[in-house]
ModelCIF file with pLDDT and N, C-alpha, C, O atoms, coordinates in Angstrom:
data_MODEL
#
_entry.id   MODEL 
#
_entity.id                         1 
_entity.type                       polymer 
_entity.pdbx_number_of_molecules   1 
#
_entity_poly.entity_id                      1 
_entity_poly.type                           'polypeptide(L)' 
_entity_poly.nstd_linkage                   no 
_entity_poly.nstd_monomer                   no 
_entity_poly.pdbx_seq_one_letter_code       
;(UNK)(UNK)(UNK)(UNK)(UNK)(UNK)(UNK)(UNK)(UNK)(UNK)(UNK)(UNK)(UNK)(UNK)(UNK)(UNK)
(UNK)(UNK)(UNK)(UNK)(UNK)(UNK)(UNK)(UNK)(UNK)(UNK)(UNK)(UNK)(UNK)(UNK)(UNK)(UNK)
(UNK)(UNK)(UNK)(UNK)(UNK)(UNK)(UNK)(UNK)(UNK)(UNK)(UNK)
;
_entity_poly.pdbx_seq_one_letter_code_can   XXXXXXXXXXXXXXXXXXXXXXXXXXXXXXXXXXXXXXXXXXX 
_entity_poly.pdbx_strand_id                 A 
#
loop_
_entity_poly_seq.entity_id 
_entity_poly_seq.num 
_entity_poly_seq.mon_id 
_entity_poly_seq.hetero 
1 1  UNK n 
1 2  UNK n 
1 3  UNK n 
1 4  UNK n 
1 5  UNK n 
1 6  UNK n 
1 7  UNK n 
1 8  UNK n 
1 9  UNK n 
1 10 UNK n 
1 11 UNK n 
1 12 UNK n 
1 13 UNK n 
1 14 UNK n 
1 15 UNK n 
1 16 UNK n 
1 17 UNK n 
1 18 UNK n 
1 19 UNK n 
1 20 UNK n 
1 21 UNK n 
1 22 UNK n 
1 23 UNK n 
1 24 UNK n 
1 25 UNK n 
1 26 UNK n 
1 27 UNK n 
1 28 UNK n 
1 29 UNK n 
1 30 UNK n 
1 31 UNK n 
1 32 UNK n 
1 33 UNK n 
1 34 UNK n 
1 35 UNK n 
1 36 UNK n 
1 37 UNK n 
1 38 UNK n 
1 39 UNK n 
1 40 UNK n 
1 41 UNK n 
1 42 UNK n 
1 43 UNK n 
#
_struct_asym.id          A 
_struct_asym.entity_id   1 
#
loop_
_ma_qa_metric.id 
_ma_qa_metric.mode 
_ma_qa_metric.name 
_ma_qa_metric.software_group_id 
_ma_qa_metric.type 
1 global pLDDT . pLDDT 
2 local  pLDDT . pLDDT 
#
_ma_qa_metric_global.metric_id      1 
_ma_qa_metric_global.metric_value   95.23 
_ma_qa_metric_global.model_id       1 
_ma_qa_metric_global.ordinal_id     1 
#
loop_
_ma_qa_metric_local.label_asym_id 
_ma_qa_metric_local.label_comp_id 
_ma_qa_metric_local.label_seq_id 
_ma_qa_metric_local.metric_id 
_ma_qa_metric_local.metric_value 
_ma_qa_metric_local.model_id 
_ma_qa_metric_local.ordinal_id 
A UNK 1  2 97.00 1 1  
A UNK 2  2 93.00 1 2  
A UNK 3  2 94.00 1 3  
A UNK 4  2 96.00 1 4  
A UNK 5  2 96.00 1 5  
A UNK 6  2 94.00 1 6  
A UNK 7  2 95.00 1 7  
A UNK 8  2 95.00 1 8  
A UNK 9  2 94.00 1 9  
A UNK 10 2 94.00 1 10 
A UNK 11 2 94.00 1 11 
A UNK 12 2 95.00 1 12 
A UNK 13 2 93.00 1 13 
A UNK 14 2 94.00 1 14 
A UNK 15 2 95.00 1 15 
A UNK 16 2 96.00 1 16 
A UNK 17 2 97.00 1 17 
A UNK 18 2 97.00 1 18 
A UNK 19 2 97.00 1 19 
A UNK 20 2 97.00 1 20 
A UNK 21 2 96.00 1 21 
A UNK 22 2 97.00 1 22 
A UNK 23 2 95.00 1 23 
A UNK 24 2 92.00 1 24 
A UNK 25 2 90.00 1 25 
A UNK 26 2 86.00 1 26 
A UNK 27 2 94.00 1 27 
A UNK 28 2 97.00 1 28 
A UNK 29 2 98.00 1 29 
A UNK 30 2 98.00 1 30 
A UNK 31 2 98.00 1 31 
A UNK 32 2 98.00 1 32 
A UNK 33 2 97.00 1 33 
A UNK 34 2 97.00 1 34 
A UNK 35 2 96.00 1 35 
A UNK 36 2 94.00 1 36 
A UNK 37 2 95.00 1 37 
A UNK 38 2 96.00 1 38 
A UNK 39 2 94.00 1 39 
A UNK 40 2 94.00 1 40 
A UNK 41 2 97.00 1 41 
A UNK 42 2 97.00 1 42 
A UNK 43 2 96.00 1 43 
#
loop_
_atom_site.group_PDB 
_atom_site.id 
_atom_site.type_symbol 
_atom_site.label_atom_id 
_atom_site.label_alt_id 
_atom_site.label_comp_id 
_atom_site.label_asym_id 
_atom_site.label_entity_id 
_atom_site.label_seq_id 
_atom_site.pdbx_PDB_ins_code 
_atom_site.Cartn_x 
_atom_site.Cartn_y 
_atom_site.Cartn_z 
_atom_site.occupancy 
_atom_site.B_iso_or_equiv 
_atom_site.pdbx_formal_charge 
_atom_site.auth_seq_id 
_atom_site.auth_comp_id 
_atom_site.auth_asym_id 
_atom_site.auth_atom_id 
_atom_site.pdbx_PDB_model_num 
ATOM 1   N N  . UNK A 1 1  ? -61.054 -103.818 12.692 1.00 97.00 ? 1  UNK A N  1 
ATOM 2   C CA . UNK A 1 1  ? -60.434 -104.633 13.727 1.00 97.00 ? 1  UNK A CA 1 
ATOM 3   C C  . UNK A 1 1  ? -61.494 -105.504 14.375 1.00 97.00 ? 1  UNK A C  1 
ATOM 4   O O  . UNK A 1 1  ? -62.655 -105.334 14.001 1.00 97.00 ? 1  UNK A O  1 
ATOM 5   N N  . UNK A 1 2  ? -61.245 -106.380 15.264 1.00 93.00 ? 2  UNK A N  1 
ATOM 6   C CA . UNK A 1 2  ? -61.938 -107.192 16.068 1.00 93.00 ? 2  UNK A CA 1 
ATOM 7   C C  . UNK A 1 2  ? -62.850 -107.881 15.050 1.00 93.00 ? 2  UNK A C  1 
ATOM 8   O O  . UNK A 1 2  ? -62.633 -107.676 13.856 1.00 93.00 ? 2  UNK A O  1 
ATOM 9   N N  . UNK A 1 3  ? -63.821 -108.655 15.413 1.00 94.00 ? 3  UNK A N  1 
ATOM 10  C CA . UNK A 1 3  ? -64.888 -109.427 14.356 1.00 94.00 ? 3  UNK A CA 1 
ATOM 11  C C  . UNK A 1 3  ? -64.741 -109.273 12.956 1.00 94.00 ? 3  UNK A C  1 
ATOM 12  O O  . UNK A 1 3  ? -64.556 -110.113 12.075 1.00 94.00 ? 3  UNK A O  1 
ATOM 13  N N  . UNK A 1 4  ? -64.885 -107.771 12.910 1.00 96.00 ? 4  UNK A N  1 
ATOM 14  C CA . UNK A 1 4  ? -64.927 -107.553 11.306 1.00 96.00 ? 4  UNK A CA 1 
ATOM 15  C C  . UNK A 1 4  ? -63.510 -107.759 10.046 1.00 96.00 ? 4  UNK A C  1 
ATOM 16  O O  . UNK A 1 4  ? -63.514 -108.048 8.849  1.00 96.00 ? 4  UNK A O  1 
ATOM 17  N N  . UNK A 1 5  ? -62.404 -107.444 11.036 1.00 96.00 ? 5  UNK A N  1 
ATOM 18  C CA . UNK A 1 5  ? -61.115 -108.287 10.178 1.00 96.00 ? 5  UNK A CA 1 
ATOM 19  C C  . UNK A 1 5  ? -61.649 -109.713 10.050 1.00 96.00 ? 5  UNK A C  1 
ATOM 20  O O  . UNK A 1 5  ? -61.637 -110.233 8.934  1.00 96.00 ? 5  UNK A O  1 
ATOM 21  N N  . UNK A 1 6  ? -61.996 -110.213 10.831 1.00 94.00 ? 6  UNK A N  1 
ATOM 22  C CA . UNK A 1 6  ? -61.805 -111.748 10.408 1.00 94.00 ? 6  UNK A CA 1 
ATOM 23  C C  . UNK A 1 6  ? -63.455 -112.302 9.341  1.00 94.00 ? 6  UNK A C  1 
ATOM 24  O O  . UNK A 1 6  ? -63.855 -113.385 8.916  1.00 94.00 ? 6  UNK A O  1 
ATOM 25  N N  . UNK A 1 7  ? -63.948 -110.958 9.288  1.00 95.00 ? 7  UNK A N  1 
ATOM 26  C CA . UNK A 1 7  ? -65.278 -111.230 8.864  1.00 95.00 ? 7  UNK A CA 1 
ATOM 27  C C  . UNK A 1 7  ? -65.621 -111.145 7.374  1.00 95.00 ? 7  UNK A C  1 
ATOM 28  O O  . UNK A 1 7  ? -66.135 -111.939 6.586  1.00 95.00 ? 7  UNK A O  1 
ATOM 29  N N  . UNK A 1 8  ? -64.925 -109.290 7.221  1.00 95.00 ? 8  UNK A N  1 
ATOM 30  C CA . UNK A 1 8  ? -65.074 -108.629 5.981  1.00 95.00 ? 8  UNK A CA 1 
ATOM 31  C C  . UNK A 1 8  ? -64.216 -108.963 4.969  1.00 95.00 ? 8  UNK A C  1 
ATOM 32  O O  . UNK A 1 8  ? -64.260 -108.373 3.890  1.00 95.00 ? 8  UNK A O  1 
ATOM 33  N N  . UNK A 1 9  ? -63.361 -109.934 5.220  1.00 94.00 ? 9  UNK A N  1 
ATOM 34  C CA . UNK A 1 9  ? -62.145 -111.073 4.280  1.00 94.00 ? 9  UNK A CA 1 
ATOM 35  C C  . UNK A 1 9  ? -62.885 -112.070 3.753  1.00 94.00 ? 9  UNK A C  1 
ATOM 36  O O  . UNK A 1 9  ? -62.267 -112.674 2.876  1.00 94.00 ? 9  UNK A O  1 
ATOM 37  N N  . UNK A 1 10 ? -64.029 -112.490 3.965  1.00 94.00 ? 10 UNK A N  1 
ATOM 38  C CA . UNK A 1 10 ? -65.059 -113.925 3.711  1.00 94.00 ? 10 UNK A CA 1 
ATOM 39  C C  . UNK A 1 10 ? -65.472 -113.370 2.321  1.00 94.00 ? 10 UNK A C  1 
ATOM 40  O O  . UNK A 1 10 ? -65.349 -113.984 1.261  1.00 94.00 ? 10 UNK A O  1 
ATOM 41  N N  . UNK A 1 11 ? -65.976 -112.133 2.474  1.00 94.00 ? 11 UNK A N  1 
ATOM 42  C CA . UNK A 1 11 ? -66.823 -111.904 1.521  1.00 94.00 ? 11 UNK A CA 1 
ATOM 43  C C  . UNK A 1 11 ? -66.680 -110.969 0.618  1.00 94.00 ? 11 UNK A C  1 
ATOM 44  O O  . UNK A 1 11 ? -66.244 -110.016 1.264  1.00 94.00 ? 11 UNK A O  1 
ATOM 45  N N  . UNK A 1 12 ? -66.833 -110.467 -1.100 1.00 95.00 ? 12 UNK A N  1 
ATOM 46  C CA . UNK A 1 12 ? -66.005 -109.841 -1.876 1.00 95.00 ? 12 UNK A CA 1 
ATOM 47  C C  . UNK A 1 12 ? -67.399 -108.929 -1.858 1.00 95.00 ? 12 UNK A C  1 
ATOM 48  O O  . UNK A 1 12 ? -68.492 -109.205 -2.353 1.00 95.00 ? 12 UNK A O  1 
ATOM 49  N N  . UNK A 1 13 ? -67.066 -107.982 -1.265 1.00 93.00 ? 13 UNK A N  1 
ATOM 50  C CA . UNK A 1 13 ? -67.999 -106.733 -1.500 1.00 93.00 ? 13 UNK A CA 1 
ATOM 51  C C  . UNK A 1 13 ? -67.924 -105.600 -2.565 1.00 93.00 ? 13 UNK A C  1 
ATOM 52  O O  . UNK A 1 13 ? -68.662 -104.624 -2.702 1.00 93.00 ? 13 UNK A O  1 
ATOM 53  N N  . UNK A 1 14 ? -66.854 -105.982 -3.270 1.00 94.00 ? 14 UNK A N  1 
ATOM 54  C CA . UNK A 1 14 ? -66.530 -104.822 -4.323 1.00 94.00 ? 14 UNK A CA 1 
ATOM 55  C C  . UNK A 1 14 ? -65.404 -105.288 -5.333 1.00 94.00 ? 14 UNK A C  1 
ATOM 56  O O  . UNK A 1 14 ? -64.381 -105.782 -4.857 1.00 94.00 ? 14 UNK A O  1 
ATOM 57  N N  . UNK A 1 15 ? -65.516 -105.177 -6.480 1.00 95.00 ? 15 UNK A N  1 
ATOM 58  C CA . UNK A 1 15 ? -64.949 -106.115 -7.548 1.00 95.00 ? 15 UNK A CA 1 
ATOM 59  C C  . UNK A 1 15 ? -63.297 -105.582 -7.563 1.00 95.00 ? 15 UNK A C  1 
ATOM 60  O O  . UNK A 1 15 ? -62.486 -106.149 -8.295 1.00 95.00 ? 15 UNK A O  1 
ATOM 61  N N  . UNK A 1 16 ? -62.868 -104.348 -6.607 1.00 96.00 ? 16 UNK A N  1 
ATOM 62  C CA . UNK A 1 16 ? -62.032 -103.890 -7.073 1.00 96.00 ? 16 UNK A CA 1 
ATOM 63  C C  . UNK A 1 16 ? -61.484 -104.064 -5.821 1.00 96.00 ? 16 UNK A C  1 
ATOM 64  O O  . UNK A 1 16 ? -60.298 -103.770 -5.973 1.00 96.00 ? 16 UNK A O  1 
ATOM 65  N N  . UNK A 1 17 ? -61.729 -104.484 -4.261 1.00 97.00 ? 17 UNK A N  1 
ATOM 66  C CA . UNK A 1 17 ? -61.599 -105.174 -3.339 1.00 97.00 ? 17 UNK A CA 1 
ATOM 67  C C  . UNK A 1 17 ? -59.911 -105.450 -3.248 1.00 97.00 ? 17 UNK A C  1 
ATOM 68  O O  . UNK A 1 17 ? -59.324 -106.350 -3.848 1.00 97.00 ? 17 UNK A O  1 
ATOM 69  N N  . UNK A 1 18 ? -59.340 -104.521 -2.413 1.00 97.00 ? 18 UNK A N  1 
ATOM 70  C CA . UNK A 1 18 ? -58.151 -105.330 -2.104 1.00 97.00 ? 18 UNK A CA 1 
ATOM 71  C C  . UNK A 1 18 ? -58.097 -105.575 -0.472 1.00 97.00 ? 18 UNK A C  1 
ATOM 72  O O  . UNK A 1 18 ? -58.671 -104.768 0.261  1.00 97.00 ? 18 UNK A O  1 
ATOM 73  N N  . UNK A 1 19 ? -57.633 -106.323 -0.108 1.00 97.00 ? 19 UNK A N  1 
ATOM 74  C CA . UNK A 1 19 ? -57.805 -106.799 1.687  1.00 97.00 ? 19 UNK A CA 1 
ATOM 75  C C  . UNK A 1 19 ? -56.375 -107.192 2.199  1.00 97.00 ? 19 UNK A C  1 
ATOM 76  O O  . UNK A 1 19 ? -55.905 -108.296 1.925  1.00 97.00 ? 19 UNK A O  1 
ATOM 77  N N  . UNK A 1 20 ? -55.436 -105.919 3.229  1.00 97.00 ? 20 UNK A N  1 
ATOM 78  C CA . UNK A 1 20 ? -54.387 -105.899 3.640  1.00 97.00 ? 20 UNK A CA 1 
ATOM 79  C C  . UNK A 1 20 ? -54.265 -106.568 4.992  1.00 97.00 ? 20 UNK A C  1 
ATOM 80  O O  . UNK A 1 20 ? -55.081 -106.076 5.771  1.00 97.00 ? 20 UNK A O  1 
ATOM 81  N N  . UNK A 1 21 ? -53.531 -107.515 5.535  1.00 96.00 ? 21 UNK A N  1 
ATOM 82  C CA . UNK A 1 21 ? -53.354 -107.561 6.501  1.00 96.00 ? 21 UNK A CA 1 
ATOM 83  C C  . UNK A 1 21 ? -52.578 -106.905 7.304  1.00 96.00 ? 21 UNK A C  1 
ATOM 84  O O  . UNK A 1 21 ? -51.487 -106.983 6.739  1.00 96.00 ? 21 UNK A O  1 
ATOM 85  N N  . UNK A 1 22 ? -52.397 -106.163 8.485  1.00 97.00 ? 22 UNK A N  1 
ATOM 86  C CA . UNK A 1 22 ? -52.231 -105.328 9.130  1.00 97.00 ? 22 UNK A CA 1 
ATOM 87  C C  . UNK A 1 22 ? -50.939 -105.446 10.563 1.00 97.00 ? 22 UNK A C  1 
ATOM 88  O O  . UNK A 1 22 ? -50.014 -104.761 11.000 1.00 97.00 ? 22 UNK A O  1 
ATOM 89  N N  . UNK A 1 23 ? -51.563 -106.667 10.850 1.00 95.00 ? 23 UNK A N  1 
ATOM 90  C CA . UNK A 1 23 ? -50.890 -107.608 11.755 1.00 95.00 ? 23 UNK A CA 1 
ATOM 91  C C  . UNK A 1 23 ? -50.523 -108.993 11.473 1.00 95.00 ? 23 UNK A C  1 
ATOM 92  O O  . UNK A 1 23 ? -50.762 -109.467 10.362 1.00 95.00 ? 23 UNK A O  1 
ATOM 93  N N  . UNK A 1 24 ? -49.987 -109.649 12.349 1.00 92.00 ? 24 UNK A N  1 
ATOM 94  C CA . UNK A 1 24 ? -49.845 -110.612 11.871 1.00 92.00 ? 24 UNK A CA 1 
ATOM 95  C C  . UNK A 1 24 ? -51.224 -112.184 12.572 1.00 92.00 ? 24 UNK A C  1 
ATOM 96  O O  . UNK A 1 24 ? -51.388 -113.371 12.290 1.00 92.00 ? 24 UNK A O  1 
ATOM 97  N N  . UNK A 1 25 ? -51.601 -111.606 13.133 1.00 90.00 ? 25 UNK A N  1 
ATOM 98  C CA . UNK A 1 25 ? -52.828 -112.082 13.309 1.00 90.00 ? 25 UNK A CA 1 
ATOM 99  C C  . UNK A 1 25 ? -54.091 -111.899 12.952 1.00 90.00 ? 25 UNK A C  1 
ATOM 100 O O  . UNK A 1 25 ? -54.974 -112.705 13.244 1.00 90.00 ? 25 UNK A O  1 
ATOM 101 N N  . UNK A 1 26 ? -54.290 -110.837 12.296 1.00 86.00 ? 26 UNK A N  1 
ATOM 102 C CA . UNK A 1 26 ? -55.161 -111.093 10.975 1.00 86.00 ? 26 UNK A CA 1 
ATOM 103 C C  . UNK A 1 26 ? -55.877 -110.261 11.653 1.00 86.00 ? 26 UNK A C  1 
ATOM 104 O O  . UNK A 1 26 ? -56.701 -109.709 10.924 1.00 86.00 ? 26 UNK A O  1 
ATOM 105 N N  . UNK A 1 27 ? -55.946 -109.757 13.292 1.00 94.00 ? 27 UNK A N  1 
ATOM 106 C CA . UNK A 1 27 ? -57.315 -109.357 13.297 1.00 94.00 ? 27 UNK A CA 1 
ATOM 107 C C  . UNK A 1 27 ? -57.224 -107.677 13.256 1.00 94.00 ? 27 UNK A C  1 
ATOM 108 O O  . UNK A 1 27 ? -57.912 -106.948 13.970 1.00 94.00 ? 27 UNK A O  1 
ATOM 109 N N  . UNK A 1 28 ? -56.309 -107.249 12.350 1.00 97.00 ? 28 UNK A N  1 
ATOM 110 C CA . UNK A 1 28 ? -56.181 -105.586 11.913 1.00 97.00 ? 28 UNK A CA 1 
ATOM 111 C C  . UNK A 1 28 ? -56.105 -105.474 10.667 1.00 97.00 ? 28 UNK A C  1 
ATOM 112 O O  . UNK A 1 28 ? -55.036 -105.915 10.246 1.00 97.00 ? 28 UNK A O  1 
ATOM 113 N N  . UNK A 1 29 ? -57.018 -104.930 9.606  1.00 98.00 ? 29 UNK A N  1 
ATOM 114 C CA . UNK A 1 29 ? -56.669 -105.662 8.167  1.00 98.00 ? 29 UNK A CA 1 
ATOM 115 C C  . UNK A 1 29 ? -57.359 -103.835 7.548  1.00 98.00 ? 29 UNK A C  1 
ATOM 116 O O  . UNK A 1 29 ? -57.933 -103.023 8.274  1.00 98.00 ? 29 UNK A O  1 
ATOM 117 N N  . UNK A 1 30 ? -57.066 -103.675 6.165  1.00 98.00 ? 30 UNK A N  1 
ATOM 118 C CA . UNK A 1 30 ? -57.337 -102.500 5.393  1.00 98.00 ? 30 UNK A CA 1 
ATOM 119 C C  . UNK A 1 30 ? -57.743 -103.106 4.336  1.00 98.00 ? 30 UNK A C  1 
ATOM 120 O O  . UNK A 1 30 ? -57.365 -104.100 3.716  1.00 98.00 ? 30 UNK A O  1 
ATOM 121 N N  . UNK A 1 31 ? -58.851 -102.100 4.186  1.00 98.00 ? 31 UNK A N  1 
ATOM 122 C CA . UNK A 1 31 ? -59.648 -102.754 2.811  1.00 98.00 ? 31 UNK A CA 1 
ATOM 123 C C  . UNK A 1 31 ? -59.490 -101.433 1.695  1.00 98.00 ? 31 UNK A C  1 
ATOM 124 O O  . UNK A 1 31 ? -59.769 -100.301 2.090  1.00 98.00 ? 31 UNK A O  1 
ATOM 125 N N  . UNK A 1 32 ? -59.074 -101.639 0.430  1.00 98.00 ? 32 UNK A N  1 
ATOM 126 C CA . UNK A 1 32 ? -59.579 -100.663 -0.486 1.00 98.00 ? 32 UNK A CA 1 
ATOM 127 C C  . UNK A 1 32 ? -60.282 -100.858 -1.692 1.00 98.00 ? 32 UNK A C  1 
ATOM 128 O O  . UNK A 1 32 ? -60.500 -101.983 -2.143 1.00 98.00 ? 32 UNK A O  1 
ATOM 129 N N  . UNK A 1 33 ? -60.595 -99.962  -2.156 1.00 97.00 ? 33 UNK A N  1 
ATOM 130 C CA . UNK A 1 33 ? -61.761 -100.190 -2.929 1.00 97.00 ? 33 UNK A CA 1 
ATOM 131 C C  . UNK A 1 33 ? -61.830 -98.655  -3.806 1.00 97.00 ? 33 UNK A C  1 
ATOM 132 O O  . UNK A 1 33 ? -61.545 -97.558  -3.324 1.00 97.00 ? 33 UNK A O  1 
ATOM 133 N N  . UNK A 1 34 ? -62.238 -98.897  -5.055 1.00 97.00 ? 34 UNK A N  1 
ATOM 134 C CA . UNK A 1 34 ? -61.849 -98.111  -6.151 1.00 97.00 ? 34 UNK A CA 1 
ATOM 135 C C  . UNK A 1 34 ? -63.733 -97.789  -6.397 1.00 97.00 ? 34 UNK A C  1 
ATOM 136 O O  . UNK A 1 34 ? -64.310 -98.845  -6.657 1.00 97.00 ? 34 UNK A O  1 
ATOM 137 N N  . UNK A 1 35 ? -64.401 -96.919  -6.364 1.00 96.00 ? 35 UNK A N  1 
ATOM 138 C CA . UNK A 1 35 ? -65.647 -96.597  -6.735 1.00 96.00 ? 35 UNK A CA 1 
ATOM 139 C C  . UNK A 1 35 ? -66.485 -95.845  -7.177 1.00 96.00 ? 35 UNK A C  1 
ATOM 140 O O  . UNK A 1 35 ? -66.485 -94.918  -6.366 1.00 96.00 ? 35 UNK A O  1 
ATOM 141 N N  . UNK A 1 36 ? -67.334 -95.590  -8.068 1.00 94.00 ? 36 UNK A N  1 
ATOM 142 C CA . UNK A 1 36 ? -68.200 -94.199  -8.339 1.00 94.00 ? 36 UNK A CA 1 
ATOM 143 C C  . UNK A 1 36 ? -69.088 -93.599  -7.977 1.00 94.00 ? 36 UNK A C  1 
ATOM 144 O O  . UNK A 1 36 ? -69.704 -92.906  -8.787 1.00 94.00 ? 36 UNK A O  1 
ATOM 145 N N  . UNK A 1 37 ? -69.625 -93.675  -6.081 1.00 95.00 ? 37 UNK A N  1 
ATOM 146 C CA . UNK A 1 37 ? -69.940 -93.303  -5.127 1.00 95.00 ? 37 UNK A CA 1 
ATOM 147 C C  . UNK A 1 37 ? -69.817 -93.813  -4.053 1.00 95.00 ? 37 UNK A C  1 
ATOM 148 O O  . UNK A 1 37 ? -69.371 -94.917  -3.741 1.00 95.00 ? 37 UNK A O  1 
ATOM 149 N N  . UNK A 1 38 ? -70.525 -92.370  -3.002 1.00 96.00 ? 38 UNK A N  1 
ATOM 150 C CA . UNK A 1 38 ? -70.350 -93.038  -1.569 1.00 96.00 ? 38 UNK A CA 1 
ATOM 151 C C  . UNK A 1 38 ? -71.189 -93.895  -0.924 1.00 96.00 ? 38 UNK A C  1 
ATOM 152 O O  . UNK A 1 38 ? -70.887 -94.816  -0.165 1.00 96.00 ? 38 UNK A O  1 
ATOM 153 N N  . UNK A 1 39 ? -72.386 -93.484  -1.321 1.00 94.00 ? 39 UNK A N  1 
ATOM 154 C CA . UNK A 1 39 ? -73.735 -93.765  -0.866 1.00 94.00 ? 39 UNK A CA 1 
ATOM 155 C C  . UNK A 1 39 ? -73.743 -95.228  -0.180 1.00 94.00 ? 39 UNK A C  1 
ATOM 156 O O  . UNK A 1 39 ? -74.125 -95.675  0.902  1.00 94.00 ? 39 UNK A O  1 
ATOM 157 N N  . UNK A 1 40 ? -73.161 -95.731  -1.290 1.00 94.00 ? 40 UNK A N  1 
ATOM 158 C CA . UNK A 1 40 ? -73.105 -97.503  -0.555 1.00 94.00 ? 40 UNK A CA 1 
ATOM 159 C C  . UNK A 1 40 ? -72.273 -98.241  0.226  1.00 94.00 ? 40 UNK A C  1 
ATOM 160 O O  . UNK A 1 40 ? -72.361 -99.336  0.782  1.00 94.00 ? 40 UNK A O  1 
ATOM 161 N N  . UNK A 1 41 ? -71.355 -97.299  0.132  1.00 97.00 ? 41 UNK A N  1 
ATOM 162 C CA . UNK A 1 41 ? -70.265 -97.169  0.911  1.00 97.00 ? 41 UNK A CA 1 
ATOM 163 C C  . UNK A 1 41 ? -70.300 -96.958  2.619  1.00 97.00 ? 41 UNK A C  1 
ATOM 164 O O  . UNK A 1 41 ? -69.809 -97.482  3.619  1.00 97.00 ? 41 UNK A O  1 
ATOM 165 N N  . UNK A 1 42 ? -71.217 -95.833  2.260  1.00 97.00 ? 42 UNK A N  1 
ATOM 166 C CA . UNK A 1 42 ? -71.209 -95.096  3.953  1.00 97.00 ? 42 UNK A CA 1 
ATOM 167 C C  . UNK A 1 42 ? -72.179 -95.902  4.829  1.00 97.00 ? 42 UNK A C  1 
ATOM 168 O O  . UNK A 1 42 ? -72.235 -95.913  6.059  1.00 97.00 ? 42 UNK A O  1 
ATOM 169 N N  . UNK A 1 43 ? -73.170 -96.785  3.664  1.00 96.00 ? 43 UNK A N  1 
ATOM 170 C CA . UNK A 1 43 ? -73.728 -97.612  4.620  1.00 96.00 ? 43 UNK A CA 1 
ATOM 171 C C  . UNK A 1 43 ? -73.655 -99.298  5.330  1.00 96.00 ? 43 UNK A C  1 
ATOM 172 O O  . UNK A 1 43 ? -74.410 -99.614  6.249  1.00 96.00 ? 43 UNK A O  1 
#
């Protein structure tokens, strides 16, 4: 939410990347992502 909805949509961080909008103002959004660890994840 806040900054990062409107932020973490710019940029494709993960090839498997899907980006939900949440609201209708964009600034509540769900990201998923399909991967074979956490490590890079958690950071």
């Amino acid at each position: 939410d806040g900054y990062a909805a409107r932020v973490v949509p710019e940029r494709l961080w993960h090839e498997s990347q899907v980006v939900k909008e949440l609201n209708a103002k964009g600034t509540r959004i769900e990201v998923t992502m399909s991967l074979a660890n956490l490590q890079e994840v958690t950071r």
